[in-house]
PDB file of N, CA and C in Angstrom:
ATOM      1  N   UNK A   1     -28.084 -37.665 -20.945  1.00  0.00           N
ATOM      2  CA  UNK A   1     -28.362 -37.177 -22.260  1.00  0.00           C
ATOM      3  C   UNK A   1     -28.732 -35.694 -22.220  1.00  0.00           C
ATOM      4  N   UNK A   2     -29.315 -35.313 -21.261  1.00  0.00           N
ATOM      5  CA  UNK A   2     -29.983 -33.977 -20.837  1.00  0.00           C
ATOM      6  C   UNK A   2     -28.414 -33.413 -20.779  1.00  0.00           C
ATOM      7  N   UNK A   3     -27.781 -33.442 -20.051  1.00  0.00           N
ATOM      8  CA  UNK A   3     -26.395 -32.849 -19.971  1.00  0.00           C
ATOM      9  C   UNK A   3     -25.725 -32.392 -21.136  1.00  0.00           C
ATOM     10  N   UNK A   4     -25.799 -33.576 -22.148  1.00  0.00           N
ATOM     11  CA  UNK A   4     -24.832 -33.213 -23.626  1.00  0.00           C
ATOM     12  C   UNK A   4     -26.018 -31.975 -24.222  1.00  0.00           C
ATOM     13  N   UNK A   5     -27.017 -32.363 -24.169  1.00  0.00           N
ATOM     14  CA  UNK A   5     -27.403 -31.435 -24.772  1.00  0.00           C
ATOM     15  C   UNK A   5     -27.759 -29.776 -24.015  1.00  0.00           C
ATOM     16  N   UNK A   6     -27.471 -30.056 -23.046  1.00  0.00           N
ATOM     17  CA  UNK A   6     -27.552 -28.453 -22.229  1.00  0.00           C
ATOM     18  C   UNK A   6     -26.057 -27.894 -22.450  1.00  0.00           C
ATOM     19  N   UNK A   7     -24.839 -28.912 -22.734  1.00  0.00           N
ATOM     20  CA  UNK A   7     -23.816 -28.438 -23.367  1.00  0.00           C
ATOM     21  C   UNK A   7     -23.039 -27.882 -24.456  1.00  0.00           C
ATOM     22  N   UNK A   8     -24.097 -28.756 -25.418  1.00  0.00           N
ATOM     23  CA  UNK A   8     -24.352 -28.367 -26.954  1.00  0.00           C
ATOM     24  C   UNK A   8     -25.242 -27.325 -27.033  1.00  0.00           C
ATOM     25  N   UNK A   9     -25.640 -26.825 -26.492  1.00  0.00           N
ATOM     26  CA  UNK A   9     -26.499 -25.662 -26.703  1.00  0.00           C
ATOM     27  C   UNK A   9     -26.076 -24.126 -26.009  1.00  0.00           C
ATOM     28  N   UNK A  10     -24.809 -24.832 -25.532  1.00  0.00           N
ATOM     29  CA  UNK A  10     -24.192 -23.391 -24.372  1.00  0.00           C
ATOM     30  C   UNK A  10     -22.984 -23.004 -25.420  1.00  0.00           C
ATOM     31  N   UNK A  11     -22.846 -24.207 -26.309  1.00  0.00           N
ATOM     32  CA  UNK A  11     -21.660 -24.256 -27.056  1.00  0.00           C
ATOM     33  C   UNK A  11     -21.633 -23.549 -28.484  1.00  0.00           C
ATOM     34  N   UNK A  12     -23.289 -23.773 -28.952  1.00  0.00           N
ATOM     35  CA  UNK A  12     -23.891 -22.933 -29.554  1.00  0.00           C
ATOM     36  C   UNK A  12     -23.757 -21.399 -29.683  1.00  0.00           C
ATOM     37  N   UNK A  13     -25.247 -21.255 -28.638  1.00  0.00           N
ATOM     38  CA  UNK A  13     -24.382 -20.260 -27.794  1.00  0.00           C
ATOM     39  C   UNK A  13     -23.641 -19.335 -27.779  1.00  0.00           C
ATOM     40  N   UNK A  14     -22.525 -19.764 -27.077  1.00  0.00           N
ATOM     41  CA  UNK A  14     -21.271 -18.889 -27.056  1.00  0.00           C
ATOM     42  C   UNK A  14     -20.455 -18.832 -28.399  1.00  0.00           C
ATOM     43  N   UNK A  15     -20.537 -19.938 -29.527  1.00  0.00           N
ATOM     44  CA  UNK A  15     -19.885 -19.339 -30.763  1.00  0.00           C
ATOM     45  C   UNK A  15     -20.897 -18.700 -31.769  1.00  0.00           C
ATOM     46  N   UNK A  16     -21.684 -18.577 -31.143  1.00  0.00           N
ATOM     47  CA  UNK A  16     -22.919 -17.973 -32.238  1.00  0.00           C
ATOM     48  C   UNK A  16     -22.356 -15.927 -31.376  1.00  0.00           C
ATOM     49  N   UNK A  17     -22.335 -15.849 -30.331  1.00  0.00           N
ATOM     50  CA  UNK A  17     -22.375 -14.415 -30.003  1.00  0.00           C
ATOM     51  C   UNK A  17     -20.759 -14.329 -29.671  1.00  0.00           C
ATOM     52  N   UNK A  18     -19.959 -15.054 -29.629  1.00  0.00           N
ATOM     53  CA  UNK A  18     -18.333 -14.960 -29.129  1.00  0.00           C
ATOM     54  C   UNK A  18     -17.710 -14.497 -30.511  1.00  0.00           C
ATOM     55  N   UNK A  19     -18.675 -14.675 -31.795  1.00  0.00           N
ATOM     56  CA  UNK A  19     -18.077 -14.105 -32.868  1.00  0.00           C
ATOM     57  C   UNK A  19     -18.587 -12.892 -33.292  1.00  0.00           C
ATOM     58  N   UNK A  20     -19.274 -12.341 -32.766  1.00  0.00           N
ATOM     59  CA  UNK A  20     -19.875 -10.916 -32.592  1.00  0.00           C
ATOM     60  C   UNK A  20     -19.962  -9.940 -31.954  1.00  0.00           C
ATOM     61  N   UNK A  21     -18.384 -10.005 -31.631  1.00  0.00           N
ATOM     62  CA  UNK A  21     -17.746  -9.029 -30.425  1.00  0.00           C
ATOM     63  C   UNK A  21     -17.160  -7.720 -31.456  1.00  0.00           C
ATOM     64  N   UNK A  22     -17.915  -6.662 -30.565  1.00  0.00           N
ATOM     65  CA  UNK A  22     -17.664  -4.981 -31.397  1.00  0.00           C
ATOM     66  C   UNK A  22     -16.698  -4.299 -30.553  1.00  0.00           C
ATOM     67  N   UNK A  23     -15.940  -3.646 -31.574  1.00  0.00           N
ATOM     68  CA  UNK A  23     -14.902  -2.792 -31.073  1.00  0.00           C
ATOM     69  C   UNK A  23     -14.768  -1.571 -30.547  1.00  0.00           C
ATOM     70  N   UNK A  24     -14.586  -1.147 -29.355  1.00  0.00           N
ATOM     71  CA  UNK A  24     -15.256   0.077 -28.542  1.00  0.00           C
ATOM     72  C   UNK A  24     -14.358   1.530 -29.266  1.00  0.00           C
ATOM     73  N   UNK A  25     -15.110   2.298 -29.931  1.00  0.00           N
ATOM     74  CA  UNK A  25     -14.129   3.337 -30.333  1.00  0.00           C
ATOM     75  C   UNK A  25     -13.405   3.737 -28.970  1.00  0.00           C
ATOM     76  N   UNK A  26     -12.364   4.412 -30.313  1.00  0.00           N
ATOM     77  CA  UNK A  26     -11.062   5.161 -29.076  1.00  0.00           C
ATOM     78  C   UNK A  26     -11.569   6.374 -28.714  1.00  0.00           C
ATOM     79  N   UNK A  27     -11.370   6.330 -27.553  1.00  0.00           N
ATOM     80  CA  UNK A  27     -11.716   7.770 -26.782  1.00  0.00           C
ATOM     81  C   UNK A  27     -11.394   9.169 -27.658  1.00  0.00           C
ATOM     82  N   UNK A  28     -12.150  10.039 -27.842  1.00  0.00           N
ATOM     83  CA  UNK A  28     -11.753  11.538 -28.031  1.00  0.00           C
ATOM     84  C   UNK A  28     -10.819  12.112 -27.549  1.00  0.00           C
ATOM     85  N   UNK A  29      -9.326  12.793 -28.242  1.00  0.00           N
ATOM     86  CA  UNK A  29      -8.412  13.971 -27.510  1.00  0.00           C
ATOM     87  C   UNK A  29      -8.982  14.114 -26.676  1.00  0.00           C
ATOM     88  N   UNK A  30      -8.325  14.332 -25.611  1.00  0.00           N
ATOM     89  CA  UNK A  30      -8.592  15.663 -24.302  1.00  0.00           C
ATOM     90  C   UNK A  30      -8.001  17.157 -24.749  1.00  0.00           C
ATOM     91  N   UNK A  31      -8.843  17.529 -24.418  1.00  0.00           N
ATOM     92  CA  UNK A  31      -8.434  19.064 -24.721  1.00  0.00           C
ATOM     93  C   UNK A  31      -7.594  19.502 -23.520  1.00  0.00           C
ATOM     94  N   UNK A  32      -6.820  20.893 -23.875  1.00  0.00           N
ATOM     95  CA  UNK A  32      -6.198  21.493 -22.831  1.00  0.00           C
ATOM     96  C   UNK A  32      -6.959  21.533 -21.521  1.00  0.00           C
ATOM     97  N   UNK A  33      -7.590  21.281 -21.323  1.00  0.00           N
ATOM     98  CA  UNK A  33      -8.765  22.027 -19.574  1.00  0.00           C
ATOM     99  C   UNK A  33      -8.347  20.070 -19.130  1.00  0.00           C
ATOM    100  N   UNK A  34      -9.096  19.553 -19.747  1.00  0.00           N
ATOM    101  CA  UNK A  34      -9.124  18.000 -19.721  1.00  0.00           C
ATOM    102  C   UNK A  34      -7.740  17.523 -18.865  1.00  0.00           C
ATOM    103  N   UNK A  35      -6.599  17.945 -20.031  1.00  0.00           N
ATOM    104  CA  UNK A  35      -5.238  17.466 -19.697  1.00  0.00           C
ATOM    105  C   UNK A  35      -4.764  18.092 -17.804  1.00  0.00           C
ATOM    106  N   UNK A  36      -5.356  19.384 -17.892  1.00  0.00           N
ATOM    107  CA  UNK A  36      -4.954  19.893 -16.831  1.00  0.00           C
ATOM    108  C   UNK A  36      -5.927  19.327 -15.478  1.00  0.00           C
ATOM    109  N   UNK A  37      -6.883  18.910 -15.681  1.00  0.00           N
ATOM    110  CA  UNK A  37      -7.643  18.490 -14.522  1.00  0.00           C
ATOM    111  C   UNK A  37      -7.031  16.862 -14.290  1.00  0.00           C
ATOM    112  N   UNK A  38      -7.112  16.787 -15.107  1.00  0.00           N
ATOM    113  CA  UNK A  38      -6.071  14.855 -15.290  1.00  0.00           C
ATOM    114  C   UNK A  38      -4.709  14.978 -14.408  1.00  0.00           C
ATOM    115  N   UNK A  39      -4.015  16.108 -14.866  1.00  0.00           N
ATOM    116  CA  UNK A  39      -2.721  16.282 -14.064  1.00  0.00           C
ATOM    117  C   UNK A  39      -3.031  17.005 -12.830  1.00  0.00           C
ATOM    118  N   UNK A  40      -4.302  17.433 -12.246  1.00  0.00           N
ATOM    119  CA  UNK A  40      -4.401  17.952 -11.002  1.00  0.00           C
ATOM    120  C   UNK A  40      -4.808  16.717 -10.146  1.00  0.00           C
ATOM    121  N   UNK A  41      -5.388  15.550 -10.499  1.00  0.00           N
ATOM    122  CA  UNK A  41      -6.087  15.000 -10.304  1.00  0.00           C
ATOM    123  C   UNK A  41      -4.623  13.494 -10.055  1.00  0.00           C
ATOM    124  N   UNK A  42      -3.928  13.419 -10.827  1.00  0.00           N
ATOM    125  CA  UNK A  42      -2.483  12.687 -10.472  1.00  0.00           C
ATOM    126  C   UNK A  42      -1.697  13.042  -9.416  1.00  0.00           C
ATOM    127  N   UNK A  43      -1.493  14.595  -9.254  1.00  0.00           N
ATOM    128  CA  UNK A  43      -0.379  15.148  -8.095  1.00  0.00           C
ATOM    129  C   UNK A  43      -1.213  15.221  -6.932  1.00  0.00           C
ATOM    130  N   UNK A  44      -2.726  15.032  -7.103  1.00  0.00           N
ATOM    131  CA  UNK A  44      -3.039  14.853  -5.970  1.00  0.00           C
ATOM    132  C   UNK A  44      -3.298  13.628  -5.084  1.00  0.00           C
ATOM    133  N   UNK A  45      -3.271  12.883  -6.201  1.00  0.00           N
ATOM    134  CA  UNK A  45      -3.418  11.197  -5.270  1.00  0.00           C
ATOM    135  C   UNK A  45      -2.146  11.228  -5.551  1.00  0.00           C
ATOM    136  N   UNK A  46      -1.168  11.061  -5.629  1.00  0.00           N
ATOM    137  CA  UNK A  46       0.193  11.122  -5.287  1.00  0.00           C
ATOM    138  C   UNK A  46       0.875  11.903  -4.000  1.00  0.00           C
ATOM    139  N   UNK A  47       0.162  12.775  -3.269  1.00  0.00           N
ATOM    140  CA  UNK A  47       0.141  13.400  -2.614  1.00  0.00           C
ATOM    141  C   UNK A  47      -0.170  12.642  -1.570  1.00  0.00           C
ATOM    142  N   UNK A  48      -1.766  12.008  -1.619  1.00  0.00           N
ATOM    143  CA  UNK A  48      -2.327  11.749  -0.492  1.00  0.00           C
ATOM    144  C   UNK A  48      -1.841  10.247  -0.503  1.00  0.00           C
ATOM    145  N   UNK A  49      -1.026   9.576  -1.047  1.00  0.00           N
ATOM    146  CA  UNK A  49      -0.159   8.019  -1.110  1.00  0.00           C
ATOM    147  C   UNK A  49       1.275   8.546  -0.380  1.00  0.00           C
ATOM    148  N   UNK A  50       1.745   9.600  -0.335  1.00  0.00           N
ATOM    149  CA  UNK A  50       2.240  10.094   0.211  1.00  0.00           C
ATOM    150  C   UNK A  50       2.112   9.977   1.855  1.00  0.00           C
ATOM    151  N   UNK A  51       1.169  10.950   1.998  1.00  0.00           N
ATOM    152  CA  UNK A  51       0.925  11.143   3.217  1.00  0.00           C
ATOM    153  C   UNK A  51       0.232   9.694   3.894  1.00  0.00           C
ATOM    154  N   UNK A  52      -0.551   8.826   3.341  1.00  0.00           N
ATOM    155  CA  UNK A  52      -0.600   7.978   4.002  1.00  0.00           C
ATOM    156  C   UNK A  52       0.245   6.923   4.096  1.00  0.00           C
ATOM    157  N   UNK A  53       1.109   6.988   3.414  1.00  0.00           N
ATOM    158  CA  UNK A  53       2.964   6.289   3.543  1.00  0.00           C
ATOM    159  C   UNK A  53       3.489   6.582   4.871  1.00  0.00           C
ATOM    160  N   UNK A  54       3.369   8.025   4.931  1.00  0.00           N
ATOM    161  CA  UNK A  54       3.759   8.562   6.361  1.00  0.00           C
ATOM    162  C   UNK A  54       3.011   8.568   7.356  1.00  0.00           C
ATOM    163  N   UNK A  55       1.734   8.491   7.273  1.00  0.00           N
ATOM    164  CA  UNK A  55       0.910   7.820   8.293  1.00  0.00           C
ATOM    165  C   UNK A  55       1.094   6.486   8.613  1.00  0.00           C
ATOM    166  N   UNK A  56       1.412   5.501   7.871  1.00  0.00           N
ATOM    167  CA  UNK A  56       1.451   4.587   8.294  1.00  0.00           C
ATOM    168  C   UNK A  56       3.257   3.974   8.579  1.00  0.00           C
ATOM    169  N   UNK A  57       4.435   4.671   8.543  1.00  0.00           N
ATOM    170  CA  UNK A  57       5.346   4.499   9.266  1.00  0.00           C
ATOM    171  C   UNK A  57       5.552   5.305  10.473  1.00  0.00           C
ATOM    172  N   UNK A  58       4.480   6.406  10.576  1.00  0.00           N
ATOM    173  CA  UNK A  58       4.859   6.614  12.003  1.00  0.00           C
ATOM    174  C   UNK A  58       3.756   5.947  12.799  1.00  0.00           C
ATOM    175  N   UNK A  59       2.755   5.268  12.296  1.00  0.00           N
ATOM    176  CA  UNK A  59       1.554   4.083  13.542  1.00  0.00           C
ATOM    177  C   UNK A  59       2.590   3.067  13.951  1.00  0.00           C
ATOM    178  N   UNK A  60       3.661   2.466  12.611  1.00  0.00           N
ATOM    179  CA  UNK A  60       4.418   1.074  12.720  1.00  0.00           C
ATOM    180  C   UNK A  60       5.314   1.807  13.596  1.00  0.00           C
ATOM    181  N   UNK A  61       5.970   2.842  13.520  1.00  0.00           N
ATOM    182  CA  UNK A  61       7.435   3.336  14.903  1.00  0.00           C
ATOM    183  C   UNK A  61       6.235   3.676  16.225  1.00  0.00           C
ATOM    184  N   UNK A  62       5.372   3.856  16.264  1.00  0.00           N
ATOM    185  CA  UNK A  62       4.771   4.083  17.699  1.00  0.00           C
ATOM    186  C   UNK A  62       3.990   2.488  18.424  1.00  0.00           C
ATOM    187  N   UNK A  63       3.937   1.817  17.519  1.00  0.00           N
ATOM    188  CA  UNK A  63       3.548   0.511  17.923  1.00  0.00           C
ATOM    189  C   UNK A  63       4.588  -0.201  18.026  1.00  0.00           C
ATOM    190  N   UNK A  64       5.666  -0.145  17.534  1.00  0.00           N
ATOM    191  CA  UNK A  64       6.986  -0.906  17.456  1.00  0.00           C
ATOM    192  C   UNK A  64       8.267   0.135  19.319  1.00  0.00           C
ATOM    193  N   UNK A  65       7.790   1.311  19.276  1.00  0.00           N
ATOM    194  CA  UNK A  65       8.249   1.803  20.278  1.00  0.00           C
ATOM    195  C   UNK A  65       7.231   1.304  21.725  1.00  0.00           C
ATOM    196  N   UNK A  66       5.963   1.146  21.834  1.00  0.00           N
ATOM    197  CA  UNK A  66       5.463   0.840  22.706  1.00  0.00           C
ATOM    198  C   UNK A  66       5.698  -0.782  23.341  1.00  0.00           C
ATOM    199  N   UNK A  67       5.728  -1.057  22.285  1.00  0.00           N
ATOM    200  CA  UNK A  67       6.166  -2.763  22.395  1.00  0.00           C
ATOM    201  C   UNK A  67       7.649  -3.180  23.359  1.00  0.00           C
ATOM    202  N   UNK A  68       8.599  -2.437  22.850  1.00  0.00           N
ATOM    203  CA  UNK A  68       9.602  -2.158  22.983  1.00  0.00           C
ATOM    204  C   UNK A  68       9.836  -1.947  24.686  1.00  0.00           C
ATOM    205  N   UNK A  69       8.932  -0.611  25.043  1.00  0.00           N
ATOM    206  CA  UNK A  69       8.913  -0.339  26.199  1.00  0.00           C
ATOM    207  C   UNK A  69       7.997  -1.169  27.253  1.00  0.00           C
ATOM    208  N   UNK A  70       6.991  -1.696  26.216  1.00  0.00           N
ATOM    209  CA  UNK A  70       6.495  -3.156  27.163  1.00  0.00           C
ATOM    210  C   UNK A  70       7.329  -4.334  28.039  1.00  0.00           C
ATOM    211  N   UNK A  71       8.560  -4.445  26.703  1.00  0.00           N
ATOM    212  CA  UNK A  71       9.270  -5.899  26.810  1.00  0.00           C
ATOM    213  C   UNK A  71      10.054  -5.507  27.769  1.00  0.00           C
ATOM    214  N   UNK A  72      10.712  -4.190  28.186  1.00  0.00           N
ATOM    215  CA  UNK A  72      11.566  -3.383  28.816  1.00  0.00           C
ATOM    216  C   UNK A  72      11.085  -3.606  30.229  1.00  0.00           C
ATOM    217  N   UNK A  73       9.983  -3.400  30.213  1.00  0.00           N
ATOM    218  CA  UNK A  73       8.915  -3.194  31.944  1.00  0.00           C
ATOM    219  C   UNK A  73       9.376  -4.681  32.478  1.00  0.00           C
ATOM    220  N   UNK A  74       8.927  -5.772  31.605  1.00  0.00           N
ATOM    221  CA  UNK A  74       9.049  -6.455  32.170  1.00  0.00           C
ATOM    222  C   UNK A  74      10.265  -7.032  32.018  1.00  0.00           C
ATOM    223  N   UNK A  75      11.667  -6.606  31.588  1.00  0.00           N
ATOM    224  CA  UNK A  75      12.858  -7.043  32.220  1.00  0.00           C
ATOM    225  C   UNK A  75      13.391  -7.895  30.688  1.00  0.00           C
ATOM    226  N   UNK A  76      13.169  -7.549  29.730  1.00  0.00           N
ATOM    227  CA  UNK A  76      13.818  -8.656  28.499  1.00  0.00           C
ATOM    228  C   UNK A  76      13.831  -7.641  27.239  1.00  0.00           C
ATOM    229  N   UNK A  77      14.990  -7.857  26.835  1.00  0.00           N
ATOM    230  CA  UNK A  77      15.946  -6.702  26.112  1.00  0.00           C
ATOM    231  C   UNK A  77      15.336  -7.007  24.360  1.00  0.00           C
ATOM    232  N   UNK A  78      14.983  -6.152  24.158  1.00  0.00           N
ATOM    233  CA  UNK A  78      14.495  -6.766  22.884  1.00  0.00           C
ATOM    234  C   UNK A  78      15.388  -5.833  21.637  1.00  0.00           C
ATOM    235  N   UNK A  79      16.016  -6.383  20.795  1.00  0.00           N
ATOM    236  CA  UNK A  79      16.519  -5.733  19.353  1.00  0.00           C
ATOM    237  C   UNK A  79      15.851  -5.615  17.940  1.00  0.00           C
ATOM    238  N   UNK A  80      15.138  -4.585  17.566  1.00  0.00           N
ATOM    239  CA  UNK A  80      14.707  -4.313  16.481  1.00  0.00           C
ATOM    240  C   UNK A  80      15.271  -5.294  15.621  1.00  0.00           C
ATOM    241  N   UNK A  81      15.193  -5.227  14.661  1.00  0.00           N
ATOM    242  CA  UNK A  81      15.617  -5.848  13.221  1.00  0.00           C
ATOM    243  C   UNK A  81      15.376  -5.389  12.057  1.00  0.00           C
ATOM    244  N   UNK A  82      15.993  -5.004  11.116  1.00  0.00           N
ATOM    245  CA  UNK A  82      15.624  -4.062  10.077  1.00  0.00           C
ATOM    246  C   UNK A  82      15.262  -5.416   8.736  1.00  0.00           C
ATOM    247  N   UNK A  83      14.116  -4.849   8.278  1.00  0.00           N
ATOM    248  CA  UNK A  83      13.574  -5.812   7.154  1.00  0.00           C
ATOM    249  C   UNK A  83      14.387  -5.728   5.609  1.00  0.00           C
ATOM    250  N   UNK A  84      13.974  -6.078   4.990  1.00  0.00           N
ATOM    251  CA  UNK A  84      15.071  -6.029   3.858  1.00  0.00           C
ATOM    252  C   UNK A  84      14.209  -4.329   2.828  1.00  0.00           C
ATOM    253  N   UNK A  85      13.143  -4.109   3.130  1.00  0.00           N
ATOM    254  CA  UNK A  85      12.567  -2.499   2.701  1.00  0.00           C
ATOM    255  C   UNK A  85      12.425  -1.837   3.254  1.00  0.00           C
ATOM    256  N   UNK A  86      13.205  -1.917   4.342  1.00  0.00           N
ATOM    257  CA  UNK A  86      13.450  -0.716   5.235  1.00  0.00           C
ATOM    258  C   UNK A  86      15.010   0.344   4.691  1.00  0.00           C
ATOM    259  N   UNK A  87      15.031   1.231   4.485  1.00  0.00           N
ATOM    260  CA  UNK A  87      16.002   1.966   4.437  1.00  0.00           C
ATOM    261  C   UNK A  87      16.597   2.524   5.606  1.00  0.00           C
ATOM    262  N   UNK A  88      18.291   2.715   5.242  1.00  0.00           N
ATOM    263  CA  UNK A  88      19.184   2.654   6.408  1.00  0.00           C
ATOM    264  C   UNK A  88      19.376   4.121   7.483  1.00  0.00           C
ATOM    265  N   UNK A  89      18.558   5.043   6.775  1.00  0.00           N
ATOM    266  CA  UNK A  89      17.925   6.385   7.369  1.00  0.00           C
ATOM    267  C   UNK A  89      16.727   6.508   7.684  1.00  0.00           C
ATOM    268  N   UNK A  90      15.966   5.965   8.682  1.00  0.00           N
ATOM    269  CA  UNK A  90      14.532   6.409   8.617  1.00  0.00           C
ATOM    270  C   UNK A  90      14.089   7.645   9.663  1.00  0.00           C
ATOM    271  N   UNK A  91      13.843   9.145   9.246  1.00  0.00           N
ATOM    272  CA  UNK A  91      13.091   9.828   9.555  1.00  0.00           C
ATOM    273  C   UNK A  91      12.298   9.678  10.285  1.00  0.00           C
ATOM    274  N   UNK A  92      11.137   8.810  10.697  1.00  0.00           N
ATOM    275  CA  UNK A  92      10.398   8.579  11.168  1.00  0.00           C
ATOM    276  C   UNK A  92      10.397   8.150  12.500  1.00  0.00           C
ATOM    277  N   UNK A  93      11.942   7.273  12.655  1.00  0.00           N
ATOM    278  CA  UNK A  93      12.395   6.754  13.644  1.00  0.00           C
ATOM    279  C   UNK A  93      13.022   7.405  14.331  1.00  0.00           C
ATOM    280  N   UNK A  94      13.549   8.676  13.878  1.00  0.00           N
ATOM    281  CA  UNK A  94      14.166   9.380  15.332  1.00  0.00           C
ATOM    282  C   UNK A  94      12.911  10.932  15.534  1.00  0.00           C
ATOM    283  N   UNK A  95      11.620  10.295  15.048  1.00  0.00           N
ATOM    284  CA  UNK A  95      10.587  11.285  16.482  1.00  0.00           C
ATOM    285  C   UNK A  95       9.911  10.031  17.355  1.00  0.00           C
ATOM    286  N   UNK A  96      10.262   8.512  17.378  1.00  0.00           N
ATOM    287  CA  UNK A  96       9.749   8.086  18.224  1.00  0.00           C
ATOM    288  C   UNK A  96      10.398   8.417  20.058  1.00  0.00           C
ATOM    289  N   UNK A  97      11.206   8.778  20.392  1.00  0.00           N
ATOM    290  CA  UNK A  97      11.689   8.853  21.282  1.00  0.00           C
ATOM    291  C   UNK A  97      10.759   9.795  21.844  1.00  0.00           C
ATOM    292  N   UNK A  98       9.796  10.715  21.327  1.00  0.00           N
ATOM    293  CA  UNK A  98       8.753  11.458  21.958  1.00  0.00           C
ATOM    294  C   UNK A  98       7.655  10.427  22.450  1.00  0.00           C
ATOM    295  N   UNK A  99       7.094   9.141  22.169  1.00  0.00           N
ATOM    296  CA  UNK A  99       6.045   8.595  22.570  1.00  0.00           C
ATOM    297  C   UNK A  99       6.913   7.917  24.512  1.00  0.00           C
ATOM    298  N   UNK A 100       5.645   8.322  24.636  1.00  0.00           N
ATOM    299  CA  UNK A 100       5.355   7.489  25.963  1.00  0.00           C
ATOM    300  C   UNK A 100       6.127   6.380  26.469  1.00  0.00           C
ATOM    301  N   UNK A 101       7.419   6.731  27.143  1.00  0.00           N
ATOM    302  CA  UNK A 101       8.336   5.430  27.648  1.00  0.00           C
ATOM    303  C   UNK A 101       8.898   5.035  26.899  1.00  0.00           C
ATOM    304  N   UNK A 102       9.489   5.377  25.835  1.00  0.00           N
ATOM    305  CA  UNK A 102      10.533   4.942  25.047  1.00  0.00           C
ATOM    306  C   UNK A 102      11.833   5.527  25.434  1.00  0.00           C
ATOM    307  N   UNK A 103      12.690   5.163  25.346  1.00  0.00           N
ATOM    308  CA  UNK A 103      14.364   5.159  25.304  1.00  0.00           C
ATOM    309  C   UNK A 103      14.649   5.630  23.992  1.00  0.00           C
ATOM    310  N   UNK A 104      15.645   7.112  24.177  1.00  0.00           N
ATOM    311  CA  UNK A 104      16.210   7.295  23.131  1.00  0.00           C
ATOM    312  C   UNK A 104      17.250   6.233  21.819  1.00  0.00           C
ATOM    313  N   UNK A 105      17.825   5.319  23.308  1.00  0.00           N
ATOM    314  CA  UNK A 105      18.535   4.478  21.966  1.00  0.00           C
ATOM    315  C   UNK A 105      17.397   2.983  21.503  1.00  0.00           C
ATOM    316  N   UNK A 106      16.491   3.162  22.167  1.00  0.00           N
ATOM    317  CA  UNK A 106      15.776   2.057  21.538  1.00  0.00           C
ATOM    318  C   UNK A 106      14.976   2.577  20.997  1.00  0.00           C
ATOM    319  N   UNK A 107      14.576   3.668  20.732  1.00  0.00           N
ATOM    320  CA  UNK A 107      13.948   3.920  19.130  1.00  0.00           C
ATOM    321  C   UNK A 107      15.147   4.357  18.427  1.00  0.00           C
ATOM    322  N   UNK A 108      16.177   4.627  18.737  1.00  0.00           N
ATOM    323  CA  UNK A 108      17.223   5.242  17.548  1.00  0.00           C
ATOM    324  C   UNK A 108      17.813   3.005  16.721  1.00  0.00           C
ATOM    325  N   UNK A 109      17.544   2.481  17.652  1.00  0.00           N
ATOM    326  CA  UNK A 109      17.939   0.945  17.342  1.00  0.00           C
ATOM    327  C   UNK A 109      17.473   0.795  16.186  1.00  0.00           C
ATOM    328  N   UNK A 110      16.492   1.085  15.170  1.00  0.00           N
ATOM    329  CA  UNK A 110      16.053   0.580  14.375  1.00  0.00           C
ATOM    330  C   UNK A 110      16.476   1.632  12.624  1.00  0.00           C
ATOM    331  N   UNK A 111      17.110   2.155  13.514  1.00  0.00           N
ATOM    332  CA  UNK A 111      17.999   3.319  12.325  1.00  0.00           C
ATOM    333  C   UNK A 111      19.089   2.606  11.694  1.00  0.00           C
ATOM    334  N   UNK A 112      19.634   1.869  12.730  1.00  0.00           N
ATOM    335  CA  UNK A 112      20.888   1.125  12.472  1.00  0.00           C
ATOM    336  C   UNK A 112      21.124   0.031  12.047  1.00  0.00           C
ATOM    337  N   UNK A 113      22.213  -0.448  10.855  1.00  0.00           N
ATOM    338  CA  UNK A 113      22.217  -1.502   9.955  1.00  0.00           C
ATOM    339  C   UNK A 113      23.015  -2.976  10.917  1.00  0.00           C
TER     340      UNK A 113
END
């Protein structure tokens, strides 16, 4: 009985204040200074999504090249595989041949469709 009525009273409640919901005014124009710090403030996290895009495909080609030259040491041929969001030019993939024990055509392997 305690239950219905701790339910009836939540039910209360919530249609007593769920119908007394206020409408938040609309924000003020931005002025010219406003607009321009807004758009400095876009090209720059666009920037830095950028750069950590490219930070993080050249960690995946230097971890994917080390691996590579792991499987190599010990004698078993391994073939990249290109994922379905990988694009059929990647930049990134022909400076791995600078890391540590990699093979030019096995980092160039993952360029190719």
């Amino acid at each position: 009985m305690t239950t219905l009525r701790a339910l009836l009273a939540a039910g209360i409640v919530l249609a007593t204040f769920g119908l007394a919901v206020a409408k938040l005014p609309a924000p003020p124009p931005m002025d010219d200074k406003a607009k321009a710090a807004a758009e400095e403030k876009k090209a720059k996290d666009a920037a830095a999504a950028e750069v950590a895009k490219a930070q993080q495909a050249k960690a995946e080609d230097r971890v994917a090249a080390r691996y590579i030259a792991e499987q190599k040491a010990k004698g078993k041929t391994v073939t990249p595989q290109m994922g379905p969001t990988m694009t059929a030019a990647a930049p990134p993939a022909a400076a791995a041949p600078a890391a540590k024990g990699a093979s030019p055509t096995a980092a160039a392997a993952p360029a190719k469709k």
